[in-house]
N, C-alpha and C. Protein backbone atom coordinates (compact mmCIF):
# COMPACT_ATOMS: atom_id res chain seq x y z
N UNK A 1 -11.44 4.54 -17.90
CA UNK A 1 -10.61 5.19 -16.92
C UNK A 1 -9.21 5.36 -17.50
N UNK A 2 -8.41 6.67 -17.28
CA UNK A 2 -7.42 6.97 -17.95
C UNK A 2 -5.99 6.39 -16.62
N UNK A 3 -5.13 6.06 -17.75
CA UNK A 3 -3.85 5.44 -17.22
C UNK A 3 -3.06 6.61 -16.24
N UNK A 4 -2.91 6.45 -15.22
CA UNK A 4 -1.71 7.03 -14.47
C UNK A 4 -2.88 8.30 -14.00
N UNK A 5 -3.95 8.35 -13.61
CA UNK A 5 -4.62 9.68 -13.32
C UNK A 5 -5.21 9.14 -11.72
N UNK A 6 -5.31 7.83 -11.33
CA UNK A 6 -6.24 7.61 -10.02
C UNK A 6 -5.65 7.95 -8.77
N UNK A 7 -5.63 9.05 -7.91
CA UNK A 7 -5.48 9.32 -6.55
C UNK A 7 -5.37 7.66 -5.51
N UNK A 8 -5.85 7.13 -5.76
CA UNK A 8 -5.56 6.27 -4.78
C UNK A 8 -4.41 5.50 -5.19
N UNK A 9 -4.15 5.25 -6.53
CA UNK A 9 -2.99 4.75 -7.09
C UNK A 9 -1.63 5.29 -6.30
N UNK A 10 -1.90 6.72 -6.56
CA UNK A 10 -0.78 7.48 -6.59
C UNK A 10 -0.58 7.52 -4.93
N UNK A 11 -1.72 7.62 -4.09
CA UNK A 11 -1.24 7.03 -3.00
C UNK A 11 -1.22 5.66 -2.38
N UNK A 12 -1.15 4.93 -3.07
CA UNK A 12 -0.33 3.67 -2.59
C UNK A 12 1.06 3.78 -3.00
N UNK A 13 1.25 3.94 -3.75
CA UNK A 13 2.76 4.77 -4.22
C UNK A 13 3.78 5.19 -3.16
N UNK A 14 2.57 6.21 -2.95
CA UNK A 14 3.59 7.15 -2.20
C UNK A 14 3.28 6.54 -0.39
N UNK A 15 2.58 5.86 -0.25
CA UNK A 15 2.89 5.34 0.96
C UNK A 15 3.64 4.19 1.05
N UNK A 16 3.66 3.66 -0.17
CA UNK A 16 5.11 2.10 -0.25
C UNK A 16 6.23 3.10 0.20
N UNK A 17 6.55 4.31 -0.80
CA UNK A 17 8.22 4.81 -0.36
C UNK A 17 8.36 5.26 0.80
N UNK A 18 7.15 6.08 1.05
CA UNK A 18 7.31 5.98 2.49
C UNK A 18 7.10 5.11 4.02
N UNK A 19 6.44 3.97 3.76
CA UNK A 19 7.49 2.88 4.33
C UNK A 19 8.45 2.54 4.20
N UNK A 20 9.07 2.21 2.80
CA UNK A 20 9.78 1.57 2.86
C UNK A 20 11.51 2.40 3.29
N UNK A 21 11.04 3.97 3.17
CA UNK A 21 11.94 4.73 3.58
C UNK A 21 12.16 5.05 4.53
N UNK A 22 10.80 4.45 5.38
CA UNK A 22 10.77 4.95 6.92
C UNK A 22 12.17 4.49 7.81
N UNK A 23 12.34 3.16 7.60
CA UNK A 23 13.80 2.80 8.25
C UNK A 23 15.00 3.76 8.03
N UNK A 24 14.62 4.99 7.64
CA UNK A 24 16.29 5.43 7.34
C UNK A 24 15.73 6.36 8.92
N UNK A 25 14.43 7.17 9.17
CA UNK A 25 14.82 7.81 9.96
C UNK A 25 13.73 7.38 11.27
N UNK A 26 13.48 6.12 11.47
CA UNK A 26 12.75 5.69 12.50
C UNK A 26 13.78 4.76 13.30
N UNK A 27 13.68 4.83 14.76
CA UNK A 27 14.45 3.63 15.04
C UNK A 27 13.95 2.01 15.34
N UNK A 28 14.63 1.05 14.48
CA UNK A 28 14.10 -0.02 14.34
C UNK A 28 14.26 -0.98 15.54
N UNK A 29 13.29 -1.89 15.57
CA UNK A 29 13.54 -3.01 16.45
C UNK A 29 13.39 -4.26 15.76
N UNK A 30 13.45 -5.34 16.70
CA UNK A 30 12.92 -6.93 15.97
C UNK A 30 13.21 -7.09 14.20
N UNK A 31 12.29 -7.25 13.84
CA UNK A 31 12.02 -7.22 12.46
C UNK A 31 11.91 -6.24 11.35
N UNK A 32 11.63 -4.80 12.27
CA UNK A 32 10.79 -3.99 11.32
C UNK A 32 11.63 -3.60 10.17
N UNK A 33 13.00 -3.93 9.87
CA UNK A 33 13.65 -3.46 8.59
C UNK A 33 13.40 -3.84 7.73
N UNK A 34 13.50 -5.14 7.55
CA UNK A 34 12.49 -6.32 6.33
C UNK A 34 11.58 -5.83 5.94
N UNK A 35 10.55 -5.89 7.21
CA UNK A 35 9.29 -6.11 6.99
C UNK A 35 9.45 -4.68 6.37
N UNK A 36 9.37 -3.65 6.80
CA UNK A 36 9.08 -2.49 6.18
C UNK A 36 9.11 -2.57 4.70
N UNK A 37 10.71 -2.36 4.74
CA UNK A 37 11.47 -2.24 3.17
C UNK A 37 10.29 -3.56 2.26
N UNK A 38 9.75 -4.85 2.83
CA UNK A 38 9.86 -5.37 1.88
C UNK A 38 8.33 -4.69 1.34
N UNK A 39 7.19 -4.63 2.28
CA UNK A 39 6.05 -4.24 2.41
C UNK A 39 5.86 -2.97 1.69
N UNK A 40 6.55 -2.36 2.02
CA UNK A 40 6.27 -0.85 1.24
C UNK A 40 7.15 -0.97 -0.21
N UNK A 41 7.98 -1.69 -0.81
CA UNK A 41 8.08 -1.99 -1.82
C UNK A 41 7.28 -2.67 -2.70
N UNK A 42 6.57 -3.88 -2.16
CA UNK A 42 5.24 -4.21 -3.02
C UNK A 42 4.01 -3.49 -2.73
N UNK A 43 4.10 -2.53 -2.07
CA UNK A 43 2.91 -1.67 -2.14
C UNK A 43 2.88 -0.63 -3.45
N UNK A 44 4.42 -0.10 -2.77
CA UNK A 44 4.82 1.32 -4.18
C UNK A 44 4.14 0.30 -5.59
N UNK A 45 5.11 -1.01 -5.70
CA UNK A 45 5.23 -1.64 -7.15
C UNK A 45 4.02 -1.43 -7.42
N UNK A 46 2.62 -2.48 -6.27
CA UNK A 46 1.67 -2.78 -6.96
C UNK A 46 0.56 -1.21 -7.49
N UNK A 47 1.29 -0.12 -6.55
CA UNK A 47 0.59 1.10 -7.45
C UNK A 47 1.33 1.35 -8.45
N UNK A 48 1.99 1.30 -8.67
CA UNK A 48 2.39 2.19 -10.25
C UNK A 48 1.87 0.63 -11.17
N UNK A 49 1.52 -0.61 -10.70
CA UNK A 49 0.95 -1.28 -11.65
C UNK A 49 -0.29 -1.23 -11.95
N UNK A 50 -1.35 -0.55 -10.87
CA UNK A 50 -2.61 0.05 -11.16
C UNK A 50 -2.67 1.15 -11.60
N UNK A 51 -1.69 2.12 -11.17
CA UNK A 51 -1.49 2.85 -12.63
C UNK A 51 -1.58 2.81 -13.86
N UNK A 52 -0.86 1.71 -14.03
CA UNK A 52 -0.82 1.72 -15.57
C UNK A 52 -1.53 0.55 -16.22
N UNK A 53 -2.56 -0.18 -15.46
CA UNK A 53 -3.31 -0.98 -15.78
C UNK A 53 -4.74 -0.61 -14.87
N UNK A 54 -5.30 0.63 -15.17
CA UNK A 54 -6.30 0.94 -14.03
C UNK A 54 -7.63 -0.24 -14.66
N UNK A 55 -7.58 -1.22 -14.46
CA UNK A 55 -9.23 -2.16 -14.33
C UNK A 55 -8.82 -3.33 -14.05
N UNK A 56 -7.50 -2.78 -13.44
CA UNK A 56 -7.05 -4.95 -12.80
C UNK A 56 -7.63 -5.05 -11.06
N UNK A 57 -8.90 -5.19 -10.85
CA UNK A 57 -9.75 -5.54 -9.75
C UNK A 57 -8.63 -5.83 -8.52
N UNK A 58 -7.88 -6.99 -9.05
CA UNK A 58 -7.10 -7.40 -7.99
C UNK A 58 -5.84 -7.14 -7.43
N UNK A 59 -5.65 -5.71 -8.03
CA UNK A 59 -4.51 -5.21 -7.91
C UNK A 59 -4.94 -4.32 -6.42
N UNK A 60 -6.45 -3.85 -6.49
CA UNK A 60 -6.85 -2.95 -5.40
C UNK A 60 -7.06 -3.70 -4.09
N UNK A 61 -7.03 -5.23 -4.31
CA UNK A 61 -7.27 -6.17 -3.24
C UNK A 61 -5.95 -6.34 -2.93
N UNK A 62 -5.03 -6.16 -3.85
CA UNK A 62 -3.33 -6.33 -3.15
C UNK A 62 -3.16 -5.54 -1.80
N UNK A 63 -3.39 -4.39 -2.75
CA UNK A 63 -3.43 -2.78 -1.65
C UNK A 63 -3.77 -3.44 -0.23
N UNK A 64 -5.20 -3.56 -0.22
CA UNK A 64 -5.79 -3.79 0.76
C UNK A 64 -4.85 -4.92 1.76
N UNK A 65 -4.64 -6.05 0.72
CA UNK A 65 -4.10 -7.20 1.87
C UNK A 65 -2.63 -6.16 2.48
N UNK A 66 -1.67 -5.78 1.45
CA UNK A 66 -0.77 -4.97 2.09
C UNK A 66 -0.70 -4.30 3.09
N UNK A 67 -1.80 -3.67 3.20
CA UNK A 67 -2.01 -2.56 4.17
C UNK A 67 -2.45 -3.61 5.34
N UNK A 68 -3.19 -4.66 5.02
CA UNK A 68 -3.59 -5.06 6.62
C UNK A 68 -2.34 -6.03 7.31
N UNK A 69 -1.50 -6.52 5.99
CA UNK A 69 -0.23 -7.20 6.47
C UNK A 69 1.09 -5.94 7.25
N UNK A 70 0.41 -4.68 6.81
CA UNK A 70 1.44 -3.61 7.63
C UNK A 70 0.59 -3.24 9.33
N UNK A 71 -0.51 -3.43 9.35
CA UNK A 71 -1.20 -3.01 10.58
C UNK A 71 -0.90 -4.48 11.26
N UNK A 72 -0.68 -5.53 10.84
CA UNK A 72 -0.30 -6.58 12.49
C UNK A 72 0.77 -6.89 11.99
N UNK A 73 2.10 -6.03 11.28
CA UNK A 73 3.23 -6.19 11.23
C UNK A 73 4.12 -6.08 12.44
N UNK A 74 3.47 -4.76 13.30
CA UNK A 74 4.56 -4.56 14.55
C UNK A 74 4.35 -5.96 15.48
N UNK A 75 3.47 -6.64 15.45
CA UNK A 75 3.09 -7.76 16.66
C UNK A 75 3.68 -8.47 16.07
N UNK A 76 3.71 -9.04 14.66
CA UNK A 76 3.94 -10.21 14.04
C UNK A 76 5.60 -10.22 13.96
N UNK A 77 5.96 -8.99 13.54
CA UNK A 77 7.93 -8.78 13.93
C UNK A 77 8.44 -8.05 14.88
N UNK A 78 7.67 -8.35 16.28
CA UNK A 78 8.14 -8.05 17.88
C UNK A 78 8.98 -6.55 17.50
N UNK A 79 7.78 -5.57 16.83
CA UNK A 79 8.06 -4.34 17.41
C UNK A 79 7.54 -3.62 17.72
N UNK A 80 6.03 -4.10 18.26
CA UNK A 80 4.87 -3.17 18.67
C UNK A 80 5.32 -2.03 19.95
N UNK A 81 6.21 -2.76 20.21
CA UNK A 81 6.87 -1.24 21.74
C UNK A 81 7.84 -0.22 21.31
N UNK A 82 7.97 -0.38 19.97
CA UNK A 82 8.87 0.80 19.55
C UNK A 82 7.90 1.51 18.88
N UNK A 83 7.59 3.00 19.09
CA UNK A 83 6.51 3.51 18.92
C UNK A 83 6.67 4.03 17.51
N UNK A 84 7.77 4.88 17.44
CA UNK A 84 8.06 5.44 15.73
C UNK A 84 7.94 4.66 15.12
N UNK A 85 8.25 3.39 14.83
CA UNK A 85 8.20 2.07 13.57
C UNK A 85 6.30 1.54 13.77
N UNK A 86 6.17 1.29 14.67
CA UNK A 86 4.85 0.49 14.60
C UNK A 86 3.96 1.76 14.41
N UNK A 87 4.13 2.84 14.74
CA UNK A 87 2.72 3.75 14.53
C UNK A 87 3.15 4.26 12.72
N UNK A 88 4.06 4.34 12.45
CA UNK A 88 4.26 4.24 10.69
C UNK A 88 3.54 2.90 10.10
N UNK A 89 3.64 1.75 10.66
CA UNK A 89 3.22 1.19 9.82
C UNK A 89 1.56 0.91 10.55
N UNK A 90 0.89 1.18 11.14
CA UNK A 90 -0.13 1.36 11.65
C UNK A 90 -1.04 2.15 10.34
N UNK A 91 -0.45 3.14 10.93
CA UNK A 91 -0.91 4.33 10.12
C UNK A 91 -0.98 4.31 8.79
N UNK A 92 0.51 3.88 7.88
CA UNK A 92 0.51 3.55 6.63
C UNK A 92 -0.27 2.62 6.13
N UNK A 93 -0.52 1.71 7.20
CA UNK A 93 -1.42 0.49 6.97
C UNK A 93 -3.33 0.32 6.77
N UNK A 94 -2.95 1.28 7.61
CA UNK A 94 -4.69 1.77 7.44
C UNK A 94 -4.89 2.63 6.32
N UNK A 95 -4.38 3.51 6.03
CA UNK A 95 -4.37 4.20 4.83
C UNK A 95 -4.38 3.30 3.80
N UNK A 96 -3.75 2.71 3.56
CA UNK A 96 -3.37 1.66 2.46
C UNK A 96 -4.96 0.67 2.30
N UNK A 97 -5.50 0.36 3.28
CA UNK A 97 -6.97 -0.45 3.33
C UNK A 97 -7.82 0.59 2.68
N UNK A 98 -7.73 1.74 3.38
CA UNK A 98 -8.88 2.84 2.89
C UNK A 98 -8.79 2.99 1.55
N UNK A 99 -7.23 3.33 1.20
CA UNK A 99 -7.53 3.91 -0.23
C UNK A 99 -7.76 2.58 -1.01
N UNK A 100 -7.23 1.20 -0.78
CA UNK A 100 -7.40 0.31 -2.07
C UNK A 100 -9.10 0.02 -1.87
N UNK A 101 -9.73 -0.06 -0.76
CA UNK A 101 -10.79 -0.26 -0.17
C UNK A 101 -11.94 0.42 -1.41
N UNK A 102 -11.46 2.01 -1.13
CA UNK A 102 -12.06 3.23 -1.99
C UNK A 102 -11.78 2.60 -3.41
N UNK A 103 -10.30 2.23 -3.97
CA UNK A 103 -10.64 2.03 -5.55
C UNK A 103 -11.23 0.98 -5.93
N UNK A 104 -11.75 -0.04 -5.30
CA UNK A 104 -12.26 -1.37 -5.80
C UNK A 104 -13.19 -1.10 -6.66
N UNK A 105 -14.37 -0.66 -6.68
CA UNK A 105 -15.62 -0.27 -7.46
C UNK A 105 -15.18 0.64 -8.53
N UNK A 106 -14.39 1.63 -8.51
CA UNK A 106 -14.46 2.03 -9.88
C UNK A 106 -13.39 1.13 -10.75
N UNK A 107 -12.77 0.38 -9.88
CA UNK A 107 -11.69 0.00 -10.75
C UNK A 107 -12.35 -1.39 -11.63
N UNK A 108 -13.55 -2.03 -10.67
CA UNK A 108 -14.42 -2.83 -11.10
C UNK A 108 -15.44 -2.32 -12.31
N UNK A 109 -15.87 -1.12 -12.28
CA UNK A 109 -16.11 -0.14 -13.60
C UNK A 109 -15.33 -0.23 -14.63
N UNK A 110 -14.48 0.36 -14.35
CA UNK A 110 -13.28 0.39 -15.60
C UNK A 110 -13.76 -1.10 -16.34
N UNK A 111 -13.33 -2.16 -15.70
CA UNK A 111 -12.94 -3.52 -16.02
C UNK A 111 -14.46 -3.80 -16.65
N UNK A 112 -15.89 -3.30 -16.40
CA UNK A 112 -16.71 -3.87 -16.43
C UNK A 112 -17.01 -3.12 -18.57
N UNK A 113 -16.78 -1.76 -18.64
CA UNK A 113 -16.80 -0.85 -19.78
C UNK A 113 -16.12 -1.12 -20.66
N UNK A 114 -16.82 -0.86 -21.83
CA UNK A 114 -15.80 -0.66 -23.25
C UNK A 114 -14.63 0.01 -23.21
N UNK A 115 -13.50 -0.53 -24.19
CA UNK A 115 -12.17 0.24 -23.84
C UNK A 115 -12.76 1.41 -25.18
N UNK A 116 -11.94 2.64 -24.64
CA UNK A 116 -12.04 3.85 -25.09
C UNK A 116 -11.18 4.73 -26.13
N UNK A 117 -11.06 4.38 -27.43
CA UNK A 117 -9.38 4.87 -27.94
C UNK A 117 -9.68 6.57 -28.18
């Protein structure tokens, strides 16, 4: 599997910045500034590190825990009644399960195959 080419990579990526950017134009309650910023920053990180290491198995299980630590984020930092913040990270959160969900097996391929020069 080639470095920096996997769709799901690239969207975990791009759903870290957009959490973690969401606080500029959502209005926040309780917790959700942290949590956001910090959540969607180790999301972005841990894709551009499966990027560039596509057969690290447990990088796609990061994804996954990420994403499910963003879906009971609004309950867990008392902002499930503010609808713009909790349905971003709802949403971002489920996405984030699906796609690391989706790369586990090939990324378990990669890891399982001869490297390729």
């Amino acid at each position: 599997m080639k470095k920096w080419t996997r769709w799901q990579d690239w969207a975990a990526v791009a759903l870290g910045l957009y959490v973690a950017l969401s606080v500029l134009w959502t209005t926040q309650a309780g917790t959700s500034t942290p949590m956001l910023i910090t959540l969607g920053i180790l999301l972005a990180g841990s894709g551009v590190v499966s990027l560039a290491m596509p057969g690290l198995v447990s990088v796609e299980w990061i994804h996954v825990a990420i994403g499910a630590l963003l879906v009971i984020s609004p309950w867990v930092g008392g902002y499930a009644s503010q609808m713009g913040v909790a349905w971003t990270s709802w949403i971002c959160g489920a996405l984030a399960i699906v796609g690391g969900a989706l790369a586990i097996q090939p990324a378990r391929q990669a890891h399982r195959s001869p490297i390729t020069h």
